[in-house]
N, C-alpha and C. Protein backbone atom coordinates (compact mmCIF):
# COMPACT_ATOMS: atom_id res chain seq x y z
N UNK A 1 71.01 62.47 74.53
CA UNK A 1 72.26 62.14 73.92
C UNK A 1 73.10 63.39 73.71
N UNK A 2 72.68 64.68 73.43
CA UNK A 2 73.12 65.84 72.46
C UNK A 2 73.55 66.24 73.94
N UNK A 3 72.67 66.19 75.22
CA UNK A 3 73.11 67.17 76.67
C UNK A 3 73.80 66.07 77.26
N UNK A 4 74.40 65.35 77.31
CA UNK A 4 74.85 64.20 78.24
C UNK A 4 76.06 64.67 76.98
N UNK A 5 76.54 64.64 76.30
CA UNK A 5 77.80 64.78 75.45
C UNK A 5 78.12 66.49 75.52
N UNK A 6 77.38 67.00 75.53
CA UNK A 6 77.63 68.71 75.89
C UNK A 6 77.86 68.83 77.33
N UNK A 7 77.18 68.36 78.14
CA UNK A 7 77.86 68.55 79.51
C UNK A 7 78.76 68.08 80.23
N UNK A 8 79.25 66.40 79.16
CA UNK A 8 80.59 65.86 79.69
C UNK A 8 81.50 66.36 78.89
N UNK A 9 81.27 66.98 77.81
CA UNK A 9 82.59 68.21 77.05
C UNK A 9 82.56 69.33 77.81
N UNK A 10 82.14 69.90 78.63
CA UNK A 10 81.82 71.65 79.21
C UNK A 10 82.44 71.04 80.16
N UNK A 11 82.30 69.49 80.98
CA UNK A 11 82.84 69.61 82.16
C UNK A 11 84.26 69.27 82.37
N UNK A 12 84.82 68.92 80.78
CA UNK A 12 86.42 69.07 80.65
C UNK A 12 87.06 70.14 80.14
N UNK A 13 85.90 71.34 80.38
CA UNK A 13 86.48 72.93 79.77
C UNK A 13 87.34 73.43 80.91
N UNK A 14 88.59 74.16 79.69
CA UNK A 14 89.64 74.38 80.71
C UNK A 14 89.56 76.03 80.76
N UNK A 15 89.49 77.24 81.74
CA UNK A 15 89.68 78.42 81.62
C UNK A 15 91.14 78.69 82.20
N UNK A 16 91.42 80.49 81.76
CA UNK A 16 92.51 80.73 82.28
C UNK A 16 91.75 82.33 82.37
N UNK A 17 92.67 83.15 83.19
CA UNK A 17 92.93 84.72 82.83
C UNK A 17 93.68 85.41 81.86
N UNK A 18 93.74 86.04 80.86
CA UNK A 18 94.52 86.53 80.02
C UNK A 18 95.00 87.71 80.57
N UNK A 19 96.37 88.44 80.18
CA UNK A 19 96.80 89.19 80.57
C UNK A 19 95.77 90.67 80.67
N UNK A 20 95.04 90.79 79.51
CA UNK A 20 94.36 91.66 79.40
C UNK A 20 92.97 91.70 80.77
N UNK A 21 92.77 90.71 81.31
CA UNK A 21 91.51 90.36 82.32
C UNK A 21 90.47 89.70 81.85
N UNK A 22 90.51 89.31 80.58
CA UNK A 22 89.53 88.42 80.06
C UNK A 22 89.71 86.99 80.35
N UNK A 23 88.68 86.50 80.11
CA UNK A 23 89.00 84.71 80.38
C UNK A 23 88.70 83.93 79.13
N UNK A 24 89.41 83.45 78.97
CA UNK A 24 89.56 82.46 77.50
C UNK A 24 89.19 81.12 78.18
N UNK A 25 88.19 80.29 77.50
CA UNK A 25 88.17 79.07 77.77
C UNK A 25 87.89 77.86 76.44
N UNK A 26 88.72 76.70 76.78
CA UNK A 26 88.69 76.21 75.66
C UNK A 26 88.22 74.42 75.98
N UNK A 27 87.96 73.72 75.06
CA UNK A 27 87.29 72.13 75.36
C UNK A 27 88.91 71.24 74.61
N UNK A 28 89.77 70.84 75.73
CA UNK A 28 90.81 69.72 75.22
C UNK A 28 89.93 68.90 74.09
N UNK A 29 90.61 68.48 72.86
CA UNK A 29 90.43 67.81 71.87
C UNK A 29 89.16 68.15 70.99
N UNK A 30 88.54 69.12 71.22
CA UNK A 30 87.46 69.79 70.39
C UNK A 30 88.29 70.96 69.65
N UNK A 31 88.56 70.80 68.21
CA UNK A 31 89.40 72.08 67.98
C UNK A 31 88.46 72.95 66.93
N UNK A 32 88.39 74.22 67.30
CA UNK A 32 88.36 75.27 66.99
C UNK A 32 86.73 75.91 68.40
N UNK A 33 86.26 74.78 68.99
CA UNK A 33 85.79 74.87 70.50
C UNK A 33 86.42 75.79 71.45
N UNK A 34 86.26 77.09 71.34
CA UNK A 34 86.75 78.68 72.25
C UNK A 34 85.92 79.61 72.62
N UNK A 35 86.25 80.17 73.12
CA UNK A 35 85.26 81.40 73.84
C UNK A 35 86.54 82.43 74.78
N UNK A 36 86.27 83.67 74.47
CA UNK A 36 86.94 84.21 75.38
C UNK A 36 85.94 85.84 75.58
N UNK A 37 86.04 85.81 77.37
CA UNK A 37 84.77 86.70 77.38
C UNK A 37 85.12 87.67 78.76
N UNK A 38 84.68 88.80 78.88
CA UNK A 38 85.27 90.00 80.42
C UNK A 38 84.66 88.50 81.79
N UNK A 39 84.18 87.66 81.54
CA UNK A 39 84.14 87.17 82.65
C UNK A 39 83.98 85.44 82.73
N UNK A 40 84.24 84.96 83.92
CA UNK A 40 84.24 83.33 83.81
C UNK A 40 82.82 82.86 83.33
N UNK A 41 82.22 83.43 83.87
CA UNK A 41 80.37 83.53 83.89
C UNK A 41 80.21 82.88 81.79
N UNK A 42 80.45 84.59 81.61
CA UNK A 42 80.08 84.43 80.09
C UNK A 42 80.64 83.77 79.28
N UNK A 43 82.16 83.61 80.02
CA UNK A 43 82.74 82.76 78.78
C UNK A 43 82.41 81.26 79.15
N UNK A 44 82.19 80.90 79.92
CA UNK A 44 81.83 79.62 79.92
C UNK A 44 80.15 79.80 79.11
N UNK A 45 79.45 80.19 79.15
CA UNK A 45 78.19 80.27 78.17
C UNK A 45 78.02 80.55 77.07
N UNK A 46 79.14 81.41 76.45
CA UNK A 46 79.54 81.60 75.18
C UNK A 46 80.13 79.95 74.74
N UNK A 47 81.25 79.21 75.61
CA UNK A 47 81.69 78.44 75.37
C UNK A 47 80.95 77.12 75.11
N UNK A 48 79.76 76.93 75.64
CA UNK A 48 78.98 76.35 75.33
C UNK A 48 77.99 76.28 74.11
N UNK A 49 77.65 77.92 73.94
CA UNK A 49 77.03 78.28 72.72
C UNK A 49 77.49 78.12 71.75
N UNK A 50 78.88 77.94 71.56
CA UNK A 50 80.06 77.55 70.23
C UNK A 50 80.34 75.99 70.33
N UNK A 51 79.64 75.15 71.04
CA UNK A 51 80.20 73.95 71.22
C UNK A 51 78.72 73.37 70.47
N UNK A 52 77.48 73.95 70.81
CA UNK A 52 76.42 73.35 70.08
C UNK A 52 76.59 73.61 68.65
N UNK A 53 76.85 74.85 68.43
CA UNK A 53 76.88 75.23 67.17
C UNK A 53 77.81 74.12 66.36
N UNK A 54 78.86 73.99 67.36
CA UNK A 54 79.66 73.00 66.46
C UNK A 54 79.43 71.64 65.63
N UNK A 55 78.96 71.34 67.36
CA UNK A 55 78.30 70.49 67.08
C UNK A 55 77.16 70.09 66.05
N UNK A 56 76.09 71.04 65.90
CA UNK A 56 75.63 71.33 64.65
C UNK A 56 75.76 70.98 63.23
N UNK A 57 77.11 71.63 63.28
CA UNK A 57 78.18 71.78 62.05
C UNK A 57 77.93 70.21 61.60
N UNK A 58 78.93 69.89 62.28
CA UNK A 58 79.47 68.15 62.65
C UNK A 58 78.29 67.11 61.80
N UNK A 59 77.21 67.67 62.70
CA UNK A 59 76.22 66.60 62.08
C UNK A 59 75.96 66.85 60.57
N UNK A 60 75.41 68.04 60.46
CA UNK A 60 75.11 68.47 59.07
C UNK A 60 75.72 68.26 58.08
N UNK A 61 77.41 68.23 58.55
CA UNK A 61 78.59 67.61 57.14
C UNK A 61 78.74 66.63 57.00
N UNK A 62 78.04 65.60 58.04
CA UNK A 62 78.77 64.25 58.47
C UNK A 62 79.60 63.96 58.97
N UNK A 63 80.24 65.17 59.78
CA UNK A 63 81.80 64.77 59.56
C UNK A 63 81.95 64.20 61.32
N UNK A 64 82.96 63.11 61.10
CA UNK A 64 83.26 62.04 62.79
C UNK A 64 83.41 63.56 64.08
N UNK A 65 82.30 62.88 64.82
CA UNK A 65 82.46 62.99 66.53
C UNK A 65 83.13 62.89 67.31
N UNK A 66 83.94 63.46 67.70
CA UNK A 66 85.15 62.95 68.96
C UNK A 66 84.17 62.12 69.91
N UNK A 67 84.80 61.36 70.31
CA UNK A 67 83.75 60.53 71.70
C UNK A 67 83.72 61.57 72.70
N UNK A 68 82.90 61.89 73.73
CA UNK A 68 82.85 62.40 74.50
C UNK A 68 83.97 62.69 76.17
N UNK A 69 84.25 61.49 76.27
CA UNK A 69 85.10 61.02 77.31
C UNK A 69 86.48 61.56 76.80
N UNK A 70 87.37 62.56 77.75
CA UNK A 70 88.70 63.29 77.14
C UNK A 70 89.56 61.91 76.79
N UNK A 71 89.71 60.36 77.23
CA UNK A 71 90.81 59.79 76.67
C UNK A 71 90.24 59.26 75.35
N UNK A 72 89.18 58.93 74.66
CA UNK A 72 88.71 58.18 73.96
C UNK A 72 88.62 59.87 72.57
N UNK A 73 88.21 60.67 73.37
CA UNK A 73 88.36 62.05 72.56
C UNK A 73 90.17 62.01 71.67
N UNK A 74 91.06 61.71 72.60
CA UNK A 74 92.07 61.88 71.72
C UNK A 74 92.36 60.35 70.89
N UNK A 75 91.60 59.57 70.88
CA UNK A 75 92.25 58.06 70.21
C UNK A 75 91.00 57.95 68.90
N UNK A 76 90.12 57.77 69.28
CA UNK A 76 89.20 57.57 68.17
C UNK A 76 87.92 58.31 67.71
N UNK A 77 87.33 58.26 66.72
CA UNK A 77 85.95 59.22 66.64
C UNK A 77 85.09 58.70 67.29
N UNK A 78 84.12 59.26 67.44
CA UNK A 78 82.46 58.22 67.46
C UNK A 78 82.14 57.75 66.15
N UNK A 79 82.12 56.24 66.26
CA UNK A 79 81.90 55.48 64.80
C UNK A 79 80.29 55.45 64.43
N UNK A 80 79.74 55.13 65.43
CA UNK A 80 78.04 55.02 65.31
C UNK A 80 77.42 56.22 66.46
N UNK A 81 76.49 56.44 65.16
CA UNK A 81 75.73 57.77 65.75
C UNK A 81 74.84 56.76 67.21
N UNK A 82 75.21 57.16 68.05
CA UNK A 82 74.21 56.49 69.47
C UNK A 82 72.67 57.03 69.45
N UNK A 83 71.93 57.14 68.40
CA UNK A 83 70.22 57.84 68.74
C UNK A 83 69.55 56.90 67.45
N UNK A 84 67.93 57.01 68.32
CA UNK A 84 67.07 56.78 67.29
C UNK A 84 67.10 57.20 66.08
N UNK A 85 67.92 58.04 65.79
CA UNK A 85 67.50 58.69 64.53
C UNK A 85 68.96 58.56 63.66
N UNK A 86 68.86 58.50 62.18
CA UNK A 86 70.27 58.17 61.43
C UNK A 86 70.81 59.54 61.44
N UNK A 87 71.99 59.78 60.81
CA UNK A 87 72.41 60.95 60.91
C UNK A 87 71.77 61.73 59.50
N UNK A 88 71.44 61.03 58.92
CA UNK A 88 70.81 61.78 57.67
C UNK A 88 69.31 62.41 58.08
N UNK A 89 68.63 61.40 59.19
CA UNK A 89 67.35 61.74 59.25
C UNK A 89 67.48 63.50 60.67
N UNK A 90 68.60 63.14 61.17
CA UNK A 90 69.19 64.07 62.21
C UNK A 90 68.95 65.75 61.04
N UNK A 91 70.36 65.48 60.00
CA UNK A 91 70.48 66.45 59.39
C UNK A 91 69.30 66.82 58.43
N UNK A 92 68.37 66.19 57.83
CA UNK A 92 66.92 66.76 57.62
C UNK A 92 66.15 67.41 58.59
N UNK A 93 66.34 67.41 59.86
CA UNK A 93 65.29 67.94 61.07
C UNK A 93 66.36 69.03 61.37
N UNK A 94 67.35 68.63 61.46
CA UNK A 94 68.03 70.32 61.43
C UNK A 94 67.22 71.45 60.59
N UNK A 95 67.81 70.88 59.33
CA UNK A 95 67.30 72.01 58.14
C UNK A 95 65.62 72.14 57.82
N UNK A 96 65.14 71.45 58.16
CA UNK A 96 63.58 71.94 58.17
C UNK A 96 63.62 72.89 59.16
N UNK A 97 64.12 72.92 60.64
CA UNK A 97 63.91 73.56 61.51
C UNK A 97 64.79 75.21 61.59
N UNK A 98 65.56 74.67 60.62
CA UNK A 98 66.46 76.17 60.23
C UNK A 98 65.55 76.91 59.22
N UNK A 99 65.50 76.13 57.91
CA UNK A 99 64.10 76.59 56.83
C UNK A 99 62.90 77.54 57.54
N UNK A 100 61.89 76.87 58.43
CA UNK A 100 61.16 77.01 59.60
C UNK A 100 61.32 78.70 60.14
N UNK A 101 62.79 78.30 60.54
CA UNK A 101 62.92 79.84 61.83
C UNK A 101 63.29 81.06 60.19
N UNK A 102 63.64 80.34 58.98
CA UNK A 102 63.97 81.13 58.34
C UNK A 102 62.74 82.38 57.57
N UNK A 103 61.93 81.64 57.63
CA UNK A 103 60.72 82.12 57.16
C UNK A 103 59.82 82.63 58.22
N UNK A 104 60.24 82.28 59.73
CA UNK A 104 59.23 82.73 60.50
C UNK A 104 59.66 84.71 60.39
N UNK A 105 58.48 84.98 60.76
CA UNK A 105 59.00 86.84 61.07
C UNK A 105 59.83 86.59 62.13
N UNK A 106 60.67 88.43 61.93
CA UNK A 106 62.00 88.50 63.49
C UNK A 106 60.77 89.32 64.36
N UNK A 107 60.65 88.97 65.26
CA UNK A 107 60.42 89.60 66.21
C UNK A 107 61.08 90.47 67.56
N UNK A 108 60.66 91.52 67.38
CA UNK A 108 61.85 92.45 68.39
C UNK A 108 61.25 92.86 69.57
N UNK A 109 61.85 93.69 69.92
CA UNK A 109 61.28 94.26 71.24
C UNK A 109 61.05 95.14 71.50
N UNK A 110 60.40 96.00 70.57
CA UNK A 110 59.76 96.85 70.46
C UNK A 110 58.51 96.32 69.73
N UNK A 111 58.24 95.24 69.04
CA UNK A 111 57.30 95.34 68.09
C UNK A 111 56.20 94.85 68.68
């Protein structure tokens, strides 16, 4: 559900060149969904990395889903969460799993 809605939002990501040579890319009707990076490469992977996160967000506040599809993105939210799981039981498995990485040790690369 979470990659079938991330990859039909990434695949209505729009890039450009900025004057400077960077590439800015952004997701129509996802707002504050941006990335701008020295190359198409990264900014589209950055742009993605800010779209989960958002997504993230979204669930954890409750707050409405754009539908996935760009015309239904600008008319209505997603009213019902589409998964096995409620959105409350969603946002508990978040935060255990944040709790989790919070307490695990950092591990580096040197260590």
């Amino acid at each position: 559900m979470l990659t079938r809605y991330i990859r039909e939002a990434m695949h209505r990501a729009r890039f450009k060149t900025l004057d400077n040579g960077t590439y800015f890319g952004a997701i129509p009707g996802l707002a504050g969904v941006w990335a701008d990076e020295a190359t198409v490469e990264a900014c589209r992977n950055m742009l993605q990395e800010v779209l989960e996160e958002w997504l993230i967000l979204k669930i954890r506040d409750n707050d409405p889903i754009p539908a996935s599809d760009e015309s239904a993105c600008r008319t209505r939210p997603l009213e019902r969460w589409p998964s096995r799981f409620s959105r409350r039981e969603l946002i508990r498995r978040f935060r255990s799993l944040s709790a989790s990485q919070d307490r695990s040790p950092a591990v580096g690369i040197n260590s």
